[in-house]
C-alpha atoms as a PDB file:
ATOM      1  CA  UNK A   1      93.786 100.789  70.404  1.00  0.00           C
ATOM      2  CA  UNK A   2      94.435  98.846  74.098  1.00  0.00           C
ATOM      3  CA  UNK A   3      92.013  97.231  75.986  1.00  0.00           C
ATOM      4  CA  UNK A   4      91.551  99.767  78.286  1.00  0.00           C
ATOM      5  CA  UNK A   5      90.170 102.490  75.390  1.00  0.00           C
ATOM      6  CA  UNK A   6      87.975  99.279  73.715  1.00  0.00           C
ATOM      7  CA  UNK A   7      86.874  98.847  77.010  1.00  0.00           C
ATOM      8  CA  UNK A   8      85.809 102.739  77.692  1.00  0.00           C
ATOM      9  CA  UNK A   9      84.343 102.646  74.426  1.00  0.00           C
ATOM     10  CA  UNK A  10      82.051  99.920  75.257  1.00  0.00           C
ATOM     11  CA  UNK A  11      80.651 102.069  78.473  1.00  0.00           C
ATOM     12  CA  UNK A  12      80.185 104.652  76.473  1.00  0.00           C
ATOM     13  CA  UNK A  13      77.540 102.688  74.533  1.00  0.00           C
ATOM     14  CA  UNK A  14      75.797 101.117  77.327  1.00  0.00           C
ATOM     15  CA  UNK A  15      75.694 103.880  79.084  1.00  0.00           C
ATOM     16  CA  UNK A  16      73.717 105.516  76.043  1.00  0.00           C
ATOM     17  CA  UNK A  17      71.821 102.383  76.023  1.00  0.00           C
ATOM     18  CA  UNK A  18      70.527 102.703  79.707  1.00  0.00           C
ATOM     19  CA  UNK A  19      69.724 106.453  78.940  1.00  0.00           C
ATOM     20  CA  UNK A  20      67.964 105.464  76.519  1.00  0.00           C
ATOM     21  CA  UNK A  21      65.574 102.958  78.136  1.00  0.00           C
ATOM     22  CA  UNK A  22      62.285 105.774  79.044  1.00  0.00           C
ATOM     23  CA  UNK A  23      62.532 106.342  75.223  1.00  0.00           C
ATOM     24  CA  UNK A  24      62.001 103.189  73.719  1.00  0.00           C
ATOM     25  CA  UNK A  25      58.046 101.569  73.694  1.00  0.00           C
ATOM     26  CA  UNK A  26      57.293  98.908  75.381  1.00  0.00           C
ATOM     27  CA  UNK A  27      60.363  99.131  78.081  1.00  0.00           C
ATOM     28  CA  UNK A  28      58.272 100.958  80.046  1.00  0.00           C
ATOM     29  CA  UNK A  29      55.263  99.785  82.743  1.00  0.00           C
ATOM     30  CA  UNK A  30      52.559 101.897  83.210  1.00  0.00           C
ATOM     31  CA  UNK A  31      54.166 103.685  86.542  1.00  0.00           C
ATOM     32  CA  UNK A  32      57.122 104.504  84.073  1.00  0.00           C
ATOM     33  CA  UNK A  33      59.708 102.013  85.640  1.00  0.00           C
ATOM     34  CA  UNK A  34      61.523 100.244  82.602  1.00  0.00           C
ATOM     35  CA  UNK A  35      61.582  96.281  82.579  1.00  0.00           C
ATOM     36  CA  UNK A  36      59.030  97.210  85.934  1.00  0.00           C
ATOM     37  CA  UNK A  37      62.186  97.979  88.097  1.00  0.00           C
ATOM     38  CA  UNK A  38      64.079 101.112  87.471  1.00  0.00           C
ATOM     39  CA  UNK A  39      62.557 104.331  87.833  1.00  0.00           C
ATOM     40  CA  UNK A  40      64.539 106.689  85.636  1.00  0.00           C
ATOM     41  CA  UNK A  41      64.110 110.271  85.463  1.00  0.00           C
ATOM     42  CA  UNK A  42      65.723 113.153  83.443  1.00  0.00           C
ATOM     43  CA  UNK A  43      68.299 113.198  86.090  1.00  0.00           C
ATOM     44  CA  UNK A  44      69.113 109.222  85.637  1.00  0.00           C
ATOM     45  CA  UNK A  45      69.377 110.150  81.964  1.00  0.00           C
ATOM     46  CA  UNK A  46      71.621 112.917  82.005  1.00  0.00           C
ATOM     47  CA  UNK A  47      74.058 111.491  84.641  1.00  0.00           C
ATOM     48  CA  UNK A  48      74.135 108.102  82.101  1.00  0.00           C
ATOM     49  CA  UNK A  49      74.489 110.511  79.101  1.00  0.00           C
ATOM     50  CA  UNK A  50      77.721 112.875  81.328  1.00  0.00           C
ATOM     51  CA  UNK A  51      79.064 109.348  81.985  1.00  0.00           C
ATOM     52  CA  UNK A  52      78.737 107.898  78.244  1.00  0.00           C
ATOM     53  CA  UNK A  53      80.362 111.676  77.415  1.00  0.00           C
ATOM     54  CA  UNK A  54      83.171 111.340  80.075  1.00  0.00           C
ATOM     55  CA  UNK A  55      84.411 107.245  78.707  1.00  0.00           C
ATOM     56  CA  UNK A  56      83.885 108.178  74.947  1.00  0.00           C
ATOM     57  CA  UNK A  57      86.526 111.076  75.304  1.00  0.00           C
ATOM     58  CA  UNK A  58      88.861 109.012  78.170  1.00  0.00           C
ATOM     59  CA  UNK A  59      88.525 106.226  75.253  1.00  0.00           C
ATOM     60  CA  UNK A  60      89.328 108.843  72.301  1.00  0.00           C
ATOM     61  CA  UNK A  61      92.107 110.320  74.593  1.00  0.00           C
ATOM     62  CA  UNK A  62      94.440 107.649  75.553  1.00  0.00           C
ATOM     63  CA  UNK A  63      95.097 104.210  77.447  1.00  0.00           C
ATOM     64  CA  UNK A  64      95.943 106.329  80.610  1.00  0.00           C
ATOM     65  CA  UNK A  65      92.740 108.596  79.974  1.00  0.00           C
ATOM     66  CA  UNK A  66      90.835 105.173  79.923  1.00  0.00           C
ATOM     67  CA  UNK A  67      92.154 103.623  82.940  1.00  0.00           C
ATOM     68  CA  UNK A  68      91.452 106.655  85.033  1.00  0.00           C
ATOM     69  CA  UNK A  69      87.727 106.590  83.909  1.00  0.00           C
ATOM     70  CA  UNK A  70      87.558 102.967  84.604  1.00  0.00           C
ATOM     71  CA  UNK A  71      88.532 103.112  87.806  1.00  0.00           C
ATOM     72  CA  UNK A  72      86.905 106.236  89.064  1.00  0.00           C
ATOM     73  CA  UNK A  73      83.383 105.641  87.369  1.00  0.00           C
ATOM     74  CA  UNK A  74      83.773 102.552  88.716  1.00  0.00           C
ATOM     75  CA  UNK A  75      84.557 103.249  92.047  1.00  0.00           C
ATOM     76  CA  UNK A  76      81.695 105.520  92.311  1.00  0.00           C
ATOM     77  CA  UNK A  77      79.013 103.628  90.269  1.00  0.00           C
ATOM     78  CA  UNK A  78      80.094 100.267  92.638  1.00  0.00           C
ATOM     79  CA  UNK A  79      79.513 102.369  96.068  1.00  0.00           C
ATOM     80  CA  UNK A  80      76.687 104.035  94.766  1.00  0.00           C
ATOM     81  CA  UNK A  81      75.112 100.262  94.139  1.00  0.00           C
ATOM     82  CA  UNK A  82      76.222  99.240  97.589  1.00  0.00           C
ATOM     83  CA  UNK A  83      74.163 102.168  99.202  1.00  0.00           C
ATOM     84  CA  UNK A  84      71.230 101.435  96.923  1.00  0.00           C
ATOM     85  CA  UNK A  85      71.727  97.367  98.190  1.00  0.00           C
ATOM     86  CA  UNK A  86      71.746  98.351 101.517  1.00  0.00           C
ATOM     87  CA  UNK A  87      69.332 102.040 101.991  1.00  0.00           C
ATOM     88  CA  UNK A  88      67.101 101.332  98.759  1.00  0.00           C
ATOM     89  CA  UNK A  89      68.619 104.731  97.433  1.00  0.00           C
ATOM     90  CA  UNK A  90      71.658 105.761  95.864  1.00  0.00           C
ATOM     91  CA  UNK A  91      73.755 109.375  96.233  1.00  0.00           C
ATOM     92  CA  UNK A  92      74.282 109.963  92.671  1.00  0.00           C
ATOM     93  CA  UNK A  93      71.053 110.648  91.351  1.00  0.00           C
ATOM     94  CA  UNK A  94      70.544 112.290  95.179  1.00  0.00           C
ATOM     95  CA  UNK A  95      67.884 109.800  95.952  1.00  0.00           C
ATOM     96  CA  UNK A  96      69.252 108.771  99.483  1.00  0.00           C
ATOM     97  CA  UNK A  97      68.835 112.505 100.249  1.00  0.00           C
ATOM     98  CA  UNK A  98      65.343 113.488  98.421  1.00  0.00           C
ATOM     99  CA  UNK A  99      63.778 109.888  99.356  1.00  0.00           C
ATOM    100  CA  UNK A 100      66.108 108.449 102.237  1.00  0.00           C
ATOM    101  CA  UNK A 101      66.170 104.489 103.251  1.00  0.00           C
ATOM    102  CA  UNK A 102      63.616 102.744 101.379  1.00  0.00           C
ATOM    103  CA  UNK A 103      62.234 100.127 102.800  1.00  0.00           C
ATOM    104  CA  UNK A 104      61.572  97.565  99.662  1.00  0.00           C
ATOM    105  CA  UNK A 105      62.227  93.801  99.519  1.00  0.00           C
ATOM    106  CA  UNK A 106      65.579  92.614  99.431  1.00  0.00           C
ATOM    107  CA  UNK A 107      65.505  90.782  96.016  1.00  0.00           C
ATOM    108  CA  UNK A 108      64.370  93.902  94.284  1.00  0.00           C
ATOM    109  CA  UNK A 109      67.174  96.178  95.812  1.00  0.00           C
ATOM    110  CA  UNK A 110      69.281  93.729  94.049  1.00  0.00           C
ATOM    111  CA  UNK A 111      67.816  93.633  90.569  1.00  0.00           C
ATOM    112  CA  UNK A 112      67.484  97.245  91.084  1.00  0.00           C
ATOM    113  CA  UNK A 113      71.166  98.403  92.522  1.00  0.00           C
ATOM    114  CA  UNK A 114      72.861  95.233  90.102  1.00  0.00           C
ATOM    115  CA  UNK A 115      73.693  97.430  87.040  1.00  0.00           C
ATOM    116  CA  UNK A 116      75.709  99.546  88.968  1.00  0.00           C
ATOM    117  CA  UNK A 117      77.207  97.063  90.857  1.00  0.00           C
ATOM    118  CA  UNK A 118      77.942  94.765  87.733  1.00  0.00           C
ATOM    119  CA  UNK A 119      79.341  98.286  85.745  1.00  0.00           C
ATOM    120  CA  UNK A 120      80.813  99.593  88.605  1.00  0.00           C
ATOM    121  CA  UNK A 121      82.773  96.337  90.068  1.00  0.00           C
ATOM    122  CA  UNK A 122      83.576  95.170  86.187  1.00  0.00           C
ATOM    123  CA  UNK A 123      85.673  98.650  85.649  1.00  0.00           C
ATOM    124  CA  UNK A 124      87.377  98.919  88.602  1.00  0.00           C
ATOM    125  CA  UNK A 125      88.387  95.107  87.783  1.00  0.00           C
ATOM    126  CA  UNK A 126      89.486  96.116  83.950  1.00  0.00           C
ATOM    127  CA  UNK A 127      91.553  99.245  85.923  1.00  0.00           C
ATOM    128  CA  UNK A 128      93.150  96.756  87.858  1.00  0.00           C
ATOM    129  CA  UNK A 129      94.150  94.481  85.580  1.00  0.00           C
ATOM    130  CA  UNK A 130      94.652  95.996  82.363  1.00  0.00           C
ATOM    131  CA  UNK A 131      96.241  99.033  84.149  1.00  0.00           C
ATOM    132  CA  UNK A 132     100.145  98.525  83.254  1.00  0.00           C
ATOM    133  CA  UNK A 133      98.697  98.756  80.224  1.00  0.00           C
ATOM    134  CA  UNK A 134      98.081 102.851  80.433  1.00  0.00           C
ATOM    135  CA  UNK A 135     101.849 103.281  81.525  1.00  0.00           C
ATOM    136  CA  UNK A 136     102.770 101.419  78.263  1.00  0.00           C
END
């Protein structure tokens, strides 16, 4: 098993990890938000749960399979931080269209939008430069 598929693996479980964070007591404030900054909602949870689906097979299917999900989950989970950095919302959970630009302090866009930034930039890297890897 290649890097590549190790590393797909490994997204799988955090993603299953960060849909799992409204389920667990005590992660949770009282407004819902866990560790007080993200507010997930069934939405958040299935799009982490389709994600976790989509890098458990890419990792079960092959280095190429892998590399692909790398770089497109991480593509879109990177520009989807970068909106939240910069609008306060992000497009895949369709909160820049049902809540717009936010207008919330600067340091918590970036606790907020950082996991998806941090995921998103660290598989495109992996993509990059573990991809000869997939044509192996």
């Amino acid at each position: 098993m290649g890097k590549l598929r190790i590393i797909a693996a490994g997204y799988a479980i955090v993603l299953l990890a960060a849909a799992s964070l409204n389920y667990i007591p005590g992660l949770t404030d009282d407004q819902g938000r866990a560790f007080g900054i993200f507010a997930l909602d069934i939405y958040d949870d299935g799009l982490h749960v389709a994600s976790a689906a989509w890098a458990a097979i890419a990792a079960f299917l092959s280095n190429r399979a892998a590399r692909s999900f790398l770089l497109y989950f991480g593509v879109l989970y990177f520009a989807d931080g970068l909106l939240g950095l910069i609008t306060g919302s992000g497009y895949l959970d369709l909160g820049i269209i049902n809540y717009g630009i936010q207008d919330l302090p600067f340091g918590f866009k970036i606790l907020a939008n950082l996991p998806h930034l941090a995921l998103g930039g660290f598989a495109v890297f992996c993509a990059l430069v573990f991809g000869k890897e997939a044509t192996a």
